[in-house]
N, C-alpha and C. Protein backbone atom coordinates (compact mmCIF):
# COMPACT_ATOMS: atom_id res chain seq x y z
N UNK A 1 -37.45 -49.50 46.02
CA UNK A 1 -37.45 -48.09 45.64
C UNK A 1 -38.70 -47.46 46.24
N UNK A 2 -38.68 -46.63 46.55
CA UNK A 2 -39.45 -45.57 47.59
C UNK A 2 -39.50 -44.18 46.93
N UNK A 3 -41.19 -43.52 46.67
CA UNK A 3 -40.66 -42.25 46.66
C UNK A 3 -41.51 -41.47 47.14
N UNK A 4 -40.78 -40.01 47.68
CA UNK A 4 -41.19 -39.57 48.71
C UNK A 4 -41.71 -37.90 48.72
N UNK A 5 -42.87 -37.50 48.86
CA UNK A 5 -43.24 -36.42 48.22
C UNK A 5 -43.44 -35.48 49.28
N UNK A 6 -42.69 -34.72 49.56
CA UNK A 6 -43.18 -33.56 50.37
C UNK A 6 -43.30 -31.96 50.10
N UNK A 7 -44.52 -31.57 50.15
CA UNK A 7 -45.30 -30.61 50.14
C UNK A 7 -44.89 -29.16 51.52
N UNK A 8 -44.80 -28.19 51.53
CA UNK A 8 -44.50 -26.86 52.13
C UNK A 8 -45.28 -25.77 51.87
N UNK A 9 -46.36 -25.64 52.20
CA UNK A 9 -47.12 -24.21 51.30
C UNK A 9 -47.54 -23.66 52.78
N UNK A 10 -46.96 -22.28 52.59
CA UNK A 10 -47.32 -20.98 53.53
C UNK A 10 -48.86 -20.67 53.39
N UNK A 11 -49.80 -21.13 54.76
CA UNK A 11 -51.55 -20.99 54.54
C UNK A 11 -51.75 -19.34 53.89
N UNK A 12 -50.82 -18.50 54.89
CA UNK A 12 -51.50 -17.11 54.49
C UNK A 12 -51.24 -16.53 52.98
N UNK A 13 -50.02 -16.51 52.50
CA UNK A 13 -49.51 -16.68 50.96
C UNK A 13 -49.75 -16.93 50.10
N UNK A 14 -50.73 -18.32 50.40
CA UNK A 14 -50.98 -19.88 49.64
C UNK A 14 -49.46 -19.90 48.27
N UNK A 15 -48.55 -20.10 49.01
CA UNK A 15 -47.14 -20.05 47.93
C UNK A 15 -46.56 -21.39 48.19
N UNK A 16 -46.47 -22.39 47.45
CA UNK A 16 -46.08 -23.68 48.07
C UNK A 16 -44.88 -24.03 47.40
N UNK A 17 -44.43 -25.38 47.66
CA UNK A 17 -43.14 -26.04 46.74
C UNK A 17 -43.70 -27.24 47.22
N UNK A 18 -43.77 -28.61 46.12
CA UNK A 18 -43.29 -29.72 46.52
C UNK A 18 -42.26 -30.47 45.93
N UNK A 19 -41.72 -30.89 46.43
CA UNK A 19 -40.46 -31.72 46.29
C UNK A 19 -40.62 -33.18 46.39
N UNK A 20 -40.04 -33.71 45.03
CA UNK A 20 -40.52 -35.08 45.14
C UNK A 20 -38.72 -35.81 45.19
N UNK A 21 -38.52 -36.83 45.64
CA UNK A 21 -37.11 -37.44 45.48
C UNK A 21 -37.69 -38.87 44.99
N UNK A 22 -36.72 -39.80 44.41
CA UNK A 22 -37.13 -41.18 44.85
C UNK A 22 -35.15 -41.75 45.08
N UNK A 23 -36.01 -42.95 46.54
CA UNK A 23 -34.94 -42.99 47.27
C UNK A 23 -34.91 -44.69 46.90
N UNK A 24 -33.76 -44.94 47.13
CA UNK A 24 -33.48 -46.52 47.14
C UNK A 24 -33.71 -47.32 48.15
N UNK A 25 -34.53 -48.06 48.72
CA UNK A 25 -34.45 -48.64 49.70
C UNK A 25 -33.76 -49.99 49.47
N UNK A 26 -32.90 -50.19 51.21
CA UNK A 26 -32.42 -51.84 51.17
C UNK A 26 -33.52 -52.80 51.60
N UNK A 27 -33.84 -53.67 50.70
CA UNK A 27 -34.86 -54.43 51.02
C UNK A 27 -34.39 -55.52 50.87
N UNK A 28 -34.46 -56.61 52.62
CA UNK A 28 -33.71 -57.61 52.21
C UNK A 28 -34.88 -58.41 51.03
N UNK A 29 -32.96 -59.26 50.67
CA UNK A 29 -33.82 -60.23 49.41
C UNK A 29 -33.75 -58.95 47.83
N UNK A 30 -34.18 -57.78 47.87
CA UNK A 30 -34.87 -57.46 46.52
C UNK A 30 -34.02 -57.39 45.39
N UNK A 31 -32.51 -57.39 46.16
CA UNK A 31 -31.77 -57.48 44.86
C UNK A 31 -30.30 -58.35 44.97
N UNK A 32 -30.66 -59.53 46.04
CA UNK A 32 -30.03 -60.25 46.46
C UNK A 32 -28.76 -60.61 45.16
N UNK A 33 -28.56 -60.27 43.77
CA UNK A 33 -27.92 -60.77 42.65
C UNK A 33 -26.68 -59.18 42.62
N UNK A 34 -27.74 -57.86 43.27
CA UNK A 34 -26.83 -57.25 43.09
C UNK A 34 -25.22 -56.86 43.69
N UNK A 35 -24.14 -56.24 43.13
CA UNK A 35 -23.06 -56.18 43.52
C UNK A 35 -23.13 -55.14 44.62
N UNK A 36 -24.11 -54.49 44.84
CA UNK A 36 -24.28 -52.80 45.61
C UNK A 36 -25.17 -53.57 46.92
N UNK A 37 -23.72 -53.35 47.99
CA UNK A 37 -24.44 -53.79 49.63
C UNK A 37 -25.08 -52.61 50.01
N UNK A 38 -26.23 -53.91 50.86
CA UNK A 38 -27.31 -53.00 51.21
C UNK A 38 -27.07 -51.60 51.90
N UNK A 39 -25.58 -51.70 52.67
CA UNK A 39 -25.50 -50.29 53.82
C UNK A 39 -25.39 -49.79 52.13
N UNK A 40 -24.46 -49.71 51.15
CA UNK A 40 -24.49 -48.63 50.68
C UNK A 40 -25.95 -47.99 49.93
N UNK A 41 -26.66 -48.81 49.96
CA UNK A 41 -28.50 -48.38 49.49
C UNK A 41 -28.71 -47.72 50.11
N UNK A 42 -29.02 -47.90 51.36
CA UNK A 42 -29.30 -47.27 52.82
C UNK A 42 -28.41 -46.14 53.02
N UNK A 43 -27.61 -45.89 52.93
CA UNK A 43 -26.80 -44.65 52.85
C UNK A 43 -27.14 -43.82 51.71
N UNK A 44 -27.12 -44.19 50.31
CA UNK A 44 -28.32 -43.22 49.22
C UNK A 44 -28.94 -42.45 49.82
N UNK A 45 -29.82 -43.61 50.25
CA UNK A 45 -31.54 -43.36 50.61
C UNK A 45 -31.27 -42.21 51.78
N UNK A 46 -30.41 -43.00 52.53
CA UNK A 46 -31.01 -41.53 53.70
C UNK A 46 -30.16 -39.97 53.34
N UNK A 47 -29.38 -40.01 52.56
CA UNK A 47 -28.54 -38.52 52.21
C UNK A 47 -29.80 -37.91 51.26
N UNK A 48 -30.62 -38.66 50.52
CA UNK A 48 -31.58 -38.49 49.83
C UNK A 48 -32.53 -37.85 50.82
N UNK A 49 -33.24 -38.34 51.66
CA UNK A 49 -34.10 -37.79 52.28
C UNK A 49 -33.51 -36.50 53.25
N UNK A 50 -32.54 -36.68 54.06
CA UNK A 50 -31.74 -35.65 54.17
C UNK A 50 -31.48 -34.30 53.42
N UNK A 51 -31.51 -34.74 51.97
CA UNK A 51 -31.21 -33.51 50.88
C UNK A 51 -32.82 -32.99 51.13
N UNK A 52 -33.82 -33.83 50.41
CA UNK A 52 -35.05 -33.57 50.63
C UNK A 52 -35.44 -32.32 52.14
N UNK A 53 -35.24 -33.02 53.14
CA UNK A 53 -35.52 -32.03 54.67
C UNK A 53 -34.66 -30.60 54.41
N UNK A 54 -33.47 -30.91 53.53
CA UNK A 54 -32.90 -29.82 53.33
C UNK A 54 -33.89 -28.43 52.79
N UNK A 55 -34.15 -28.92 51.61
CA UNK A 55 -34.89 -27.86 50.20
C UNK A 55 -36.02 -27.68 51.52
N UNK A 56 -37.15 -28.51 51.73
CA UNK A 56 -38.30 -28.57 52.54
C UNK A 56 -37.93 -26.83 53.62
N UNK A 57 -36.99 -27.05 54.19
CA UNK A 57 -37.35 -26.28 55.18
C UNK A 57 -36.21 -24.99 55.07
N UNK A 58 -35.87 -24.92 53.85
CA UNK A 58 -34.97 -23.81 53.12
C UNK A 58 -36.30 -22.82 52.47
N UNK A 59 -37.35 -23.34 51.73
CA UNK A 59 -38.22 -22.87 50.97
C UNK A 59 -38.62 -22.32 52.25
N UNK A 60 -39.36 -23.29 53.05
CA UNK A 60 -39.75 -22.05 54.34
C UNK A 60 -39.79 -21.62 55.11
N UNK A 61 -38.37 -21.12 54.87
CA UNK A 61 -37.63 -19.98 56.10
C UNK A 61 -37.24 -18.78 55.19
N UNK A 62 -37.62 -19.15 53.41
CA UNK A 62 -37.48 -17.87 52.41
C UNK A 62 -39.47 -17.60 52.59
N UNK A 63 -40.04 -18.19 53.05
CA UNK A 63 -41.20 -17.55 52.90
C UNK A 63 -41.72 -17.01 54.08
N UNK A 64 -41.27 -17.60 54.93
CA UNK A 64 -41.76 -16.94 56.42
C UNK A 64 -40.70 -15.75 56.16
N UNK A 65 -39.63 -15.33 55.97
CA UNK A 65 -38.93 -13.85 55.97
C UNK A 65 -39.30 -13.16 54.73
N UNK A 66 -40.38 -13.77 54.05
CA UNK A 66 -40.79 -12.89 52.70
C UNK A 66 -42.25 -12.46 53.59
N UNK A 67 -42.54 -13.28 54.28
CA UNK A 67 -44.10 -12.94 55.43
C UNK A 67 -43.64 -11.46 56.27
N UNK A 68 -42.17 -11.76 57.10
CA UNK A 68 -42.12 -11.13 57.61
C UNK A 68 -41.36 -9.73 57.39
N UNK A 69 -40.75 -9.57 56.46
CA UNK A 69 -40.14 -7.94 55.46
C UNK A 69 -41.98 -7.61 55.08
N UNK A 70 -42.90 -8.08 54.79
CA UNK A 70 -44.31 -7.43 54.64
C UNK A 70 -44.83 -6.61 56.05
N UNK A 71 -44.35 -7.72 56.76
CA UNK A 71 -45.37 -7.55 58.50
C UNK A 71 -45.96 -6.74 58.77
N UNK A 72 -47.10 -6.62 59.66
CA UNK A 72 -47.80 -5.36 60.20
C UNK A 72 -47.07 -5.68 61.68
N UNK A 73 -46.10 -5.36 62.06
CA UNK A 73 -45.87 -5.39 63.81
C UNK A 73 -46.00 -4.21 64.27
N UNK A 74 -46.60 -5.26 65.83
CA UNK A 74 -46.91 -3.81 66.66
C UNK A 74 -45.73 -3.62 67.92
N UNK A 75 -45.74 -2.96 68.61
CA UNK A 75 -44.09 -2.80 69.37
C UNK A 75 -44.88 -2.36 70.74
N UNK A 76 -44.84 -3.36 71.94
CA UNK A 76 -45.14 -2.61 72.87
C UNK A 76 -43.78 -2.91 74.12
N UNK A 77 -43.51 -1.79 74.61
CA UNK A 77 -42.19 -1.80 75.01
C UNK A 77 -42.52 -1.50 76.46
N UNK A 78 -41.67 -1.70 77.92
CA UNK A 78 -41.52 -1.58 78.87
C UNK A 78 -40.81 -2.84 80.07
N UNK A 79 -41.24 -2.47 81.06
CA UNK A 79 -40.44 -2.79 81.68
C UNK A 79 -40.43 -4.26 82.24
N UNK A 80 -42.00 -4.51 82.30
CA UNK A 80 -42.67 -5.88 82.45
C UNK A 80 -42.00 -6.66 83.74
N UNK A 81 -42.32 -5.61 84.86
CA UNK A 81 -41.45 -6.07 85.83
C UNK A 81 -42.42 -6.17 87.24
N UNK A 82 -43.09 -7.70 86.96
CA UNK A 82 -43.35 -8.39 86.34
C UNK A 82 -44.28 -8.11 85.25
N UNK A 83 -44.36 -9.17 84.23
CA UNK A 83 -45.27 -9.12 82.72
C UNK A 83 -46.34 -9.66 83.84
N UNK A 84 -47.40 -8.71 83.45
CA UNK A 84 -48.78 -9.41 84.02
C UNK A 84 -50.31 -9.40 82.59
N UNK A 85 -50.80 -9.94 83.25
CA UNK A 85 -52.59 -10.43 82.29
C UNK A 85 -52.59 -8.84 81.57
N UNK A 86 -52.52 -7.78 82.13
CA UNK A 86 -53.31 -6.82 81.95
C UNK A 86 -52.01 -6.81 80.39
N UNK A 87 -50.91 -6.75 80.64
CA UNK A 87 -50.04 -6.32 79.68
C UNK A 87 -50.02 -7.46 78.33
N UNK A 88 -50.43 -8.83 78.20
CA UNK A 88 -50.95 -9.55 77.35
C UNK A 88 -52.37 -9.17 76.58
N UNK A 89 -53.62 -9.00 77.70
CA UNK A 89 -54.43 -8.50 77.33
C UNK A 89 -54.39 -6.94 76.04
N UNK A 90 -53.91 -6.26 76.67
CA UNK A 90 -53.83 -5.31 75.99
C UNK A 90 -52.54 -5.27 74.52
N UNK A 91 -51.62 -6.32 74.42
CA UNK A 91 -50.98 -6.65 72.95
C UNK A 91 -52.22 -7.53 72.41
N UNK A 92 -52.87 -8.21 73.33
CA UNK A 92 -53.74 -9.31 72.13
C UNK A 92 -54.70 -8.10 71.36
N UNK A 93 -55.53 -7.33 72.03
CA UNK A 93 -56.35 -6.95 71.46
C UNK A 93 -55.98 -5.76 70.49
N UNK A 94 -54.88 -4.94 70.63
CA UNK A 94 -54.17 -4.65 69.55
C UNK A 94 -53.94 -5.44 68.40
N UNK A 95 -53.20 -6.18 68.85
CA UNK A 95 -53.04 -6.80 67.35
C UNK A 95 -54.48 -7.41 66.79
N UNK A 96 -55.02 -7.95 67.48
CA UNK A 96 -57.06 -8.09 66.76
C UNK A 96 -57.67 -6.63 66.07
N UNK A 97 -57.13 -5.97 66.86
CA UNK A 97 -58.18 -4.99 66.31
C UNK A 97 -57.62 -3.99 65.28
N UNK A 98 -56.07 -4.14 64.95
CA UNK A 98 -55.59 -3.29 64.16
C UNK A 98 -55.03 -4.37 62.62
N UNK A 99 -55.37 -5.66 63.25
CA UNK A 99 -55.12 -6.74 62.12
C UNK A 99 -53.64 -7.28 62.16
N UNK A 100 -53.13 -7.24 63.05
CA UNK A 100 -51.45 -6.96 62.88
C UNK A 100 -50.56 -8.49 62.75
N UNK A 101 -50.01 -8.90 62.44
CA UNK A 101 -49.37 -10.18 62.20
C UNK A 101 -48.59 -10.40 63.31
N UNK A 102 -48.26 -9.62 64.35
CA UNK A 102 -47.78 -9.91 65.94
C UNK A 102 -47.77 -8.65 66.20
N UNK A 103 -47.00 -8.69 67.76
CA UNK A 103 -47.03 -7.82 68.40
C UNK A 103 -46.05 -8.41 69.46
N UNK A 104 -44.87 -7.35 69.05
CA UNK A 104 -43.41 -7.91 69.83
C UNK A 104 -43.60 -7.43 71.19
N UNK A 105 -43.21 -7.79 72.49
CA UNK A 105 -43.07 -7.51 73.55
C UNK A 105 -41.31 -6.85 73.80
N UNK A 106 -40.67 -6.00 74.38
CA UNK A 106 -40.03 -5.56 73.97
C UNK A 106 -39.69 -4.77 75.67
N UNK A 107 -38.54 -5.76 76.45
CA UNK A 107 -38.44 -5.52 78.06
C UNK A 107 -37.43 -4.45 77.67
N UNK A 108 -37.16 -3.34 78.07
CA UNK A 108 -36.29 -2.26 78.55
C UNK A 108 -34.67 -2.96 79.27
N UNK A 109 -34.22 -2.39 78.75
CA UNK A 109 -32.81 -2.64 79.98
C UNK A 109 -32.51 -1.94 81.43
N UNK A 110 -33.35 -0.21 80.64
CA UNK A 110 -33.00 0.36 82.22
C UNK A 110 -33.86 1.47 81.31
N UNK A 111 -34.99 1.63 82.28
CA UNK A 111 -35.97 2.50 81.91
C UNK A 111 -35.24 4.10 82.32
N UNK A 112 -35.80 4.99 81.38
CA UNK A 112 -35.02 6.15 81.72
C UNK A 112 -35.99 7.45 82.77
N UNK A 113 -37.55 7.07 82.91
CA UNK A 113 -38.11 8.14 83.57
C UNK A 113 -38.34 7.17 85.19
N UNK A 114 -38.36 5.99 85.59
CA UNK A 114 -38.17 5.04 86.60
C UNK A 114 -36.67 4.73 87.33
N UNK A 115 -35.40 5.30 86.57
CA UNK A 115 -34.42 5.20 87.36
C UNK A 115 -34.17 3.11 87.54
N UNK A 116 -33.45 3.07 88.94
CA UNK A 116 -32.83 1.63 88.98
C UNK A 116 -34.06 0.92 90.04
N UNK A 117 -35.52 0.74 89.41
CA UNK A 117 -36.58 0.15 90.28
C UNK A 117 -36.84 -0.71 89.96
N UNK A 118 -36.09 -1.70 88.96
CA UNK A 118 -36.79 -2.95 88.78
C UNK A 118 -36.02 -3.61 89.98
N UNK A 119 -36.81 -4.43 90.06
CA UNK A 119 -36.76 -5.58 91.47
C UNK A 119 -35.48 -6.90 90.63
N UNK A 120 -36.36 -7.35 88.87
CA UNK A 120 -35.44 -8.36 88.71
C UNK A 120 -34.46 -7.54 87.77
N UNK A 121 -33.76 -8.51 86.92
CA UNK A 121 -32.85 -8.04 85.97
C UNK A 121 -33.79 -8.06 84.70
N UNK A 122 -32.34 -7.66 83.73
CA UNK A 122 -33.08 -7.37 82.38
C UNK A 122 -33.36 -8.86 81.98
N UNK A 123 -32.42 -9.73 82.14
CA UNK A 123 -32.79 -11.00 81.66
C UNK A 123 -33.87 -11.75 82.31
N UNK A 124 -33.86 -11.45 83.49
CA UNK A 124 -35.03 -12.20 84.18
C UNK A 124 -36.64 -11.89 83.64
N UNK A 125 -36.27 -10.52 83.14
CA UNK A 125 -37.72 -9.49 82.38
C UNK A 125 -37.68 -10.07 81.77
N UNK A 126 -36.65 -10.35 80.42
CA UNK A 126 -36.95 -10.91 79.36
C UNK A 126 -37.15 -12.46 79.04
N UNK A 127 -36.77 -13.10 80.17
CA UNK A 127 -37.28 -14.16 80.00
C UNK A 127 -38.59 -14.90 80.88
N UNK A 128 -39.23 -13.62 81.87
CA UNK A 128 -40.64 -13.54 82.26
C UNK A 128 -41.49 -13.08 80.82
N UNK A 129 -41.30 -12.60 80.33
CA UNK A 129 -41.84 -12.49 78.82
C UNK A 129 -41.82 -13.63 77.58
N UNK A 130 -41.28 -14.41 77.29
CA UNK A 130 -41.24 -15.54 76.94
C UNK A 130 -41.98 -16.21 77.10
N UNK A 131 -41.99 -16.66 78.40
CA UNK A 131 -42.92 -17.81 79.37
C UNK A 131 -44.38 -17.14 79.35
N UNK A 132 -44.15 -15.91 79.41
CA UNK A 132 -46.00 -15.57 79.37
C UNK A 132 -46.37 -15.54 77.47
N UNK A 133 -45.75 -15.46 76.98
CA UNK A 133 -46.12 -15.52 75.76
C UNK A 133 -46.30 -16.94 75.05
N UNK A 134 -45.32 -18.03 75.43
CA UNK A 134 -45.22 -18.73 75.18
C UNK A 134 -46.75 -19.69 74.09
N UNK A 135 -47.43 -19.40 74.77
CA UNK A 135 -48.87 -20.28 74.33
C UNK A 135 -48.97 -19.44 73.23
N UNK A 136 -49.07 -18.27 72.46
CA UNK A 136 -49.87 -17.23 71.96
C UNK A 136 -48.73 -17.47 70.67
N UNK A 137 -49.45 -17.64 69.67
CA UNK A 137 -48.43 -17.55 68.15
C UNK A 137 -48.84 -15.98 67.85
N UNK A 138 -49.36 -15.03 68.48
CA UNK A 138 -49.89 -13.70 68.08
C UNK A 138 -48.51 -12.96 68.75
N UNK A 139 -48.24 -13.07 69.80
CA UNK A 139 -47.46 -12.59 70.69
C UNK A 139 -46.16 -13.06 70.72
N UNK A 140 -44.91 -11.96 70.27
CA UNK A 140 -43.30 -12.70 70.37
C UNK A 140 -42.55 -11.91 71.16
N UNK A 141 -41.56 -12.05 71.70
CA UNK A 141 -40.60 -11.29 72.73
C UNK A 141 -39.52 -10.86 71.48
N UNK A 142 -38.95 -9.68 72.16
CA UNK A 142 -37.57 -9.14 71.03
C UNK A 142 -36.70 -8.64 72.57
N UNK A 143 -35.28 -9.23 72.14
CA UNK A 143 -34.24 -8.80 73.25
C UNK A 143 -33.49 -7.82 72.76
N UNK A 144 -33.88 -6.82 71.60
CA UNK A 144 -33.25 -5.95 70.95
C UNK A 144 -32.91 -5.11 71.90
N UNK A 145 -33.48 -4.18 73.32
CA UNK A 145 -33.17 -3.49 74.50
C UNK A 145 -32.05 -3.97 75.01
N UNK A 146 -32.08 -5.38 75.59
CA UNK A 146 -31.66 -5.80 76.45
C UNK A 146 -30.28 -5.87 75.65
N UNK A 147 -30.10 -7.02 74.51
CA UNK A 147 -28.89 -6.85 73.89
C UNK A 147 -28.30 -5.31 74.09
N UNK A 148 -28.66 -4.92 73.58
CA UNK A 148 -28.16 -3.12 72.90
C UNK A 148 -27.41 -2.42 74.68
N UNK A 149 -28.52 -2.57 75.63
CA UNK A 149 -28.10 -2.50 76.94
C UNK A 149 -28.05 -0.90 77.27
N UNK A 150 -28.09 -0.43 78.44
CA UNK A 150 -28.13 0.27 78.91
C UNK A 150 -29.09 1.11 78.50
N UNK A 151 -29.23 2.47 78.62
CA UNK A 151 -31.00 3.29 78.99
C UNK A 151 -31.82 3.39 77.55
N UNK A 152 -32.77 2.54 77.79
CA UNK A 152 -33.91 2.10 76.54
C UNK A 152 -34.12 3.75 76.49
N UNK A 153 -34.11 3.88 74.99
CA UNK A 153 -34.91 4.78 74.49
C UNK A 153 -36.03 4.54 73.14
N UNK A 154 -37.08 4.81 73.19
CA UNK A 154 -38.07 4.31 72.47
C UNK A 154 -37.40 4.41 71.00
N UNK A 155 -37.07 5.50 70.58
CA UNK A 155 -36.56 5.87 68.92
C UNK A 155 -35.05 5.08 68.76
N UNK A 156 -34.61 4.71 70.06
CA UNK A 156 -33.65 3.87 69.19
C UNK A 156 -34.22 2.16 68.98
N UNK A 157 -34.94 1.89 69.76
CA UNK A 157 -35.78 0.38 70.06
C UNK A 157 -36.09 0.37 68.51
N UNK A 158 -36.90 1.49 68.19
CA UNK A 158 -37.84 1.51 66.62
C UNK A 158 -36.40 1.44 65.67
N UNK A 159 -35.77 2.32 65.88
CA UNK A 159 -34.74 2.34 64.28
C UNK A 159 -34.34 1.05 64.80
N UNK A 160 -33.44 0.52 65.55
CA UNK A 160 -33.22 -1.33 65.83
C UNK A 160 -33.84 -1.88 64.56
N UNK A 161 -35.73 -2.29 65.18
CA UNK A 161 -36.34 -2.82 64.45
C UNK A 161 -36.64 -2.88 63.02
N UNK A 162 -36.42 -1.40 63.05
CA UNK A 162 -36.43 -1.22 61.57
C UNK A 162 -35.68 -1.57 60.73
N UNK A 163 -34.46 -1.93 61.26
CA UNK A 163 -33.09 -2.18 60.54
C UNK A 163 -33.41 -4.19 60.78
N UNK A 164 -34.23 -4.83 61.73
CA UNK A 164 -34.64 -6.08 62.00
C UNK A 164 -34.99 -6.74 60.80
N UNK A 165 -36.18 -5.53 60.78
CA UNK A 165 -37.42 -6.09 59.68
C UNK A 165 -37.35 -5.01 58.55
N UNK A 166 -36.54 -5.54 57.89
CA UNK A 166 -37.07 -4.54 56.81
C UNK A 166 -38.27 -4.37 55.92
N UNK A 167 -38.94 -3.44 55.55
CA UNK A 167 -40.58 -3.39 54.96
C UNK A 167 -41.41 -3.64 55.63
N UNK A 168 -41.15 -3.82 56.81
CA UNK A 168 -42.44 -4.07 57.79
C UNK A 168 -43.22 -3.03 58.15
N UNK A 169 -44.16 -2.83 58.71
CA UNK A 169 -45.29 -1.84 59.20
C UNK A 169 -44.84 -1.84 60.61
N UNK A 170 -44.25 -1.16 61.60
CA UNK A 170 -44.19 -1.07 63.13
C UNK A 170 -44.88 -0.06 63.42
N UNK A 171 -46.14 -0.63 64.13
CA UNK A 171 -47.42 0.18 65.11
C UNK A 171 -46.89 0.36 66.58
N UNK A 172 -46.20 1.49 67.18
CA UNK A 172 -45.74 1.27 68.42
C UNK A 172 -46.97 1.19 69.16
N UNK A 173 -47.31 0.74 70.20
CA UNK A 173 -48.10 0.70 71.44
C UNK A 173 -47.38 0.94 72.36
N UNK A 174 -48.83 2.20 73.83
CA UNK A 174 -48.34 2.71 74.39
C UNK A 174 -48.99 2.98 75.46
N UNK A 175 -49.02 3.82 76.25
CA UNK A 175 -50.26 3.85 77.38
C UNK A 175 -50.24 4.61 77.30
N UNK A 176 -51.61 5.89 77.69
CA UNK A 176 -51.92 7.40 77.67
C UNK A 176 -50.91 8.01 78.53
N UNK A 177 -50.94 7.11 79.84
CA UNK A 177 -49.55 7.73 81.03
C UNK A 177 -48.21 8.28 80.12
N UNK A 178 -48.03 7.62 79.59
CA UNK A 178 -46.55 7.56 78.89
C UNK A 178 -46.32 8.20 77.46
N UNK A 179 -47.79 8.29 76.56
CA UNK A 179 -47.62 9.27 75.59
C UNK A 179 -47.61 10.88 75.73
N UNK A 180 -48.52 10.71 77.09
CA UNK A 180 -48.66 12.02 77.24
C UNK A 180 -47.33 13.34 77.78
N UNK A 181 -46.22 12.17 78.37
CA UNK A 181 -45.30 12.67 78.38
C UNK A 181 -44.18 12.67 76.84
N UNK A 182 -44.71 12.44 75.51
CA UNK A 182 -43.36 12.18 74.60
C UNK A 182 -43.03 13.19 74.48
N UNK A 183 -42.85 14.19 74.64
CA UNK A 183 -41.98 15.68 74.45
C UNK A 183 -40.49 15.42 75.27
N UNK A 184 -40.94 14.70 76.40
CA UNK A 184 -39.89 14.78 77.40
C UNK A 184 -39.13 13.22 76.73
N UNK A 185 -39.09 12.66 76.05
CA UNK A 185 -38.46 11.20 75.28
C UNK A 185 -37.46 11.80 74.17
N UNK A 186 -36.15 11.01 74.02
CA UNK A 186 -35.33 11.02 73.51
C UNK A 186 -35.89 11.38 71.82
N UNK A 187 -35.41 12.52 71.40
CA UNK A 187 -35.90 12.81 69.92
C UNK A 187 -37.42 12.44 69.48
N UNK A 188 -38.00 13.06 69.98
CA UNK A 188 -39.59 12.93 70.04
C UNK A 188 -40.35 13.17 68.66
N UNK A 189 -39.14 14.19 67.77
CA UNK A 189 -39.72 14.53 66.56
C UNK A 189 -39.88 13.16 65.69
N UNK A 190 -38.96 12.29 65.85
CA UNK A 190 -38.99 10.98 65.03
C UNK A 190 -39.85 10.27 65.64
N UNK A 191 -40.68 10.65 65.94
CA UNK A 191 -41.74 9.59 66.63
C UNK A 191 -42.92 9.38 66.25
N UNK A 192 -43.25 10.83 65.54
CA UNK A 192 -44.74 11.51 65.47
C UNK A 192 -44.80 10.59 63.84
């Protein structure tokens, strides 16, 4: 007999569960008198630990989406064609300096003041975004554009998200070039 204690607590939360089981092990010899063959011990035992991995990683995937209906995300959207340093640089230090729990990267399908100038596709954008993010747990990609398809508009990207994450905080990010034109952006009043 074996028992097996596993622990799950969210660092930022500090909200934990542990779960204890005890499992049967077949040990030759230990109960050589009994009528119960060993496969069927061994079969217990592992539906047991099985159930166990179950609860374990049920609890936190209810706490990481209780993390993330809170979120502070920040939304920086374009075309990333290619994603370069400067465009990482500038989500990292957003999210540092505004405190933010990420900062989605967020490739366009078909930009509407640039016309048909991307060189790759939408998928190729979006999955050059990935790969540059990849290292960074600060930094996540969203294919909400690309799914949805055809001409990104900023206020529908945001209601998307909003309907994503519910209760979250979304900080759009933007460049002076591009705010300075929002009058000329799809329903600009929902923006402000």
């Amino acid at each position: 007999v074996a028992q097996v204690c596993v622990t799950y607590c969210d660092e930022e939360t500090e909200q934990g569960v542990t779960v204890t089981t005890i499992l049967a092990a077949a040990v030759e010899g230990a109960h050589a008198e009994s009528s119960i063959p060993p496969v069927a011990v061994g079969l217990v035992a592992f539906a047991g630990l099985m159930a166990l991995l179950f609860i374990t990683y049920a609890f936190r995937a209810l706490v990481l989406a209780t993390r993330v209906t809170n979120a502070r995300i920040g939304v920086l959207g374009g075309t990333f064609d290619p994603i370069h340093i400067g465009h990482l640089v500038v989500a990292s230090e957003v999210c540092a300096a505004l405190s933010l729990d990420t900062v989605l990267l967020v490739p366009t399908a078909a930009q509407p003041f640039k016309g048909e100038t991307s060189r790759a596709s939408a998928e190729q954008r979006l999955e050059m975004c990935r790969l540059a993010t990849a290292d960074d747990d600060a930094l996540q990609v969203s294919d909400v554009d690309v799914v949805r398809g055809g001409v990104t508009y900023t206020v529908d990207t945001l209601t998307d998200l909003t309907a994503q994450y519910p209760g979250a905080e979304l900080y759009f990010i933007g460049g002076a070039d591009a705010l300075a034109r929002i009058d000329e952006w799809r329903e600009p009043e929902r923006l402000r």
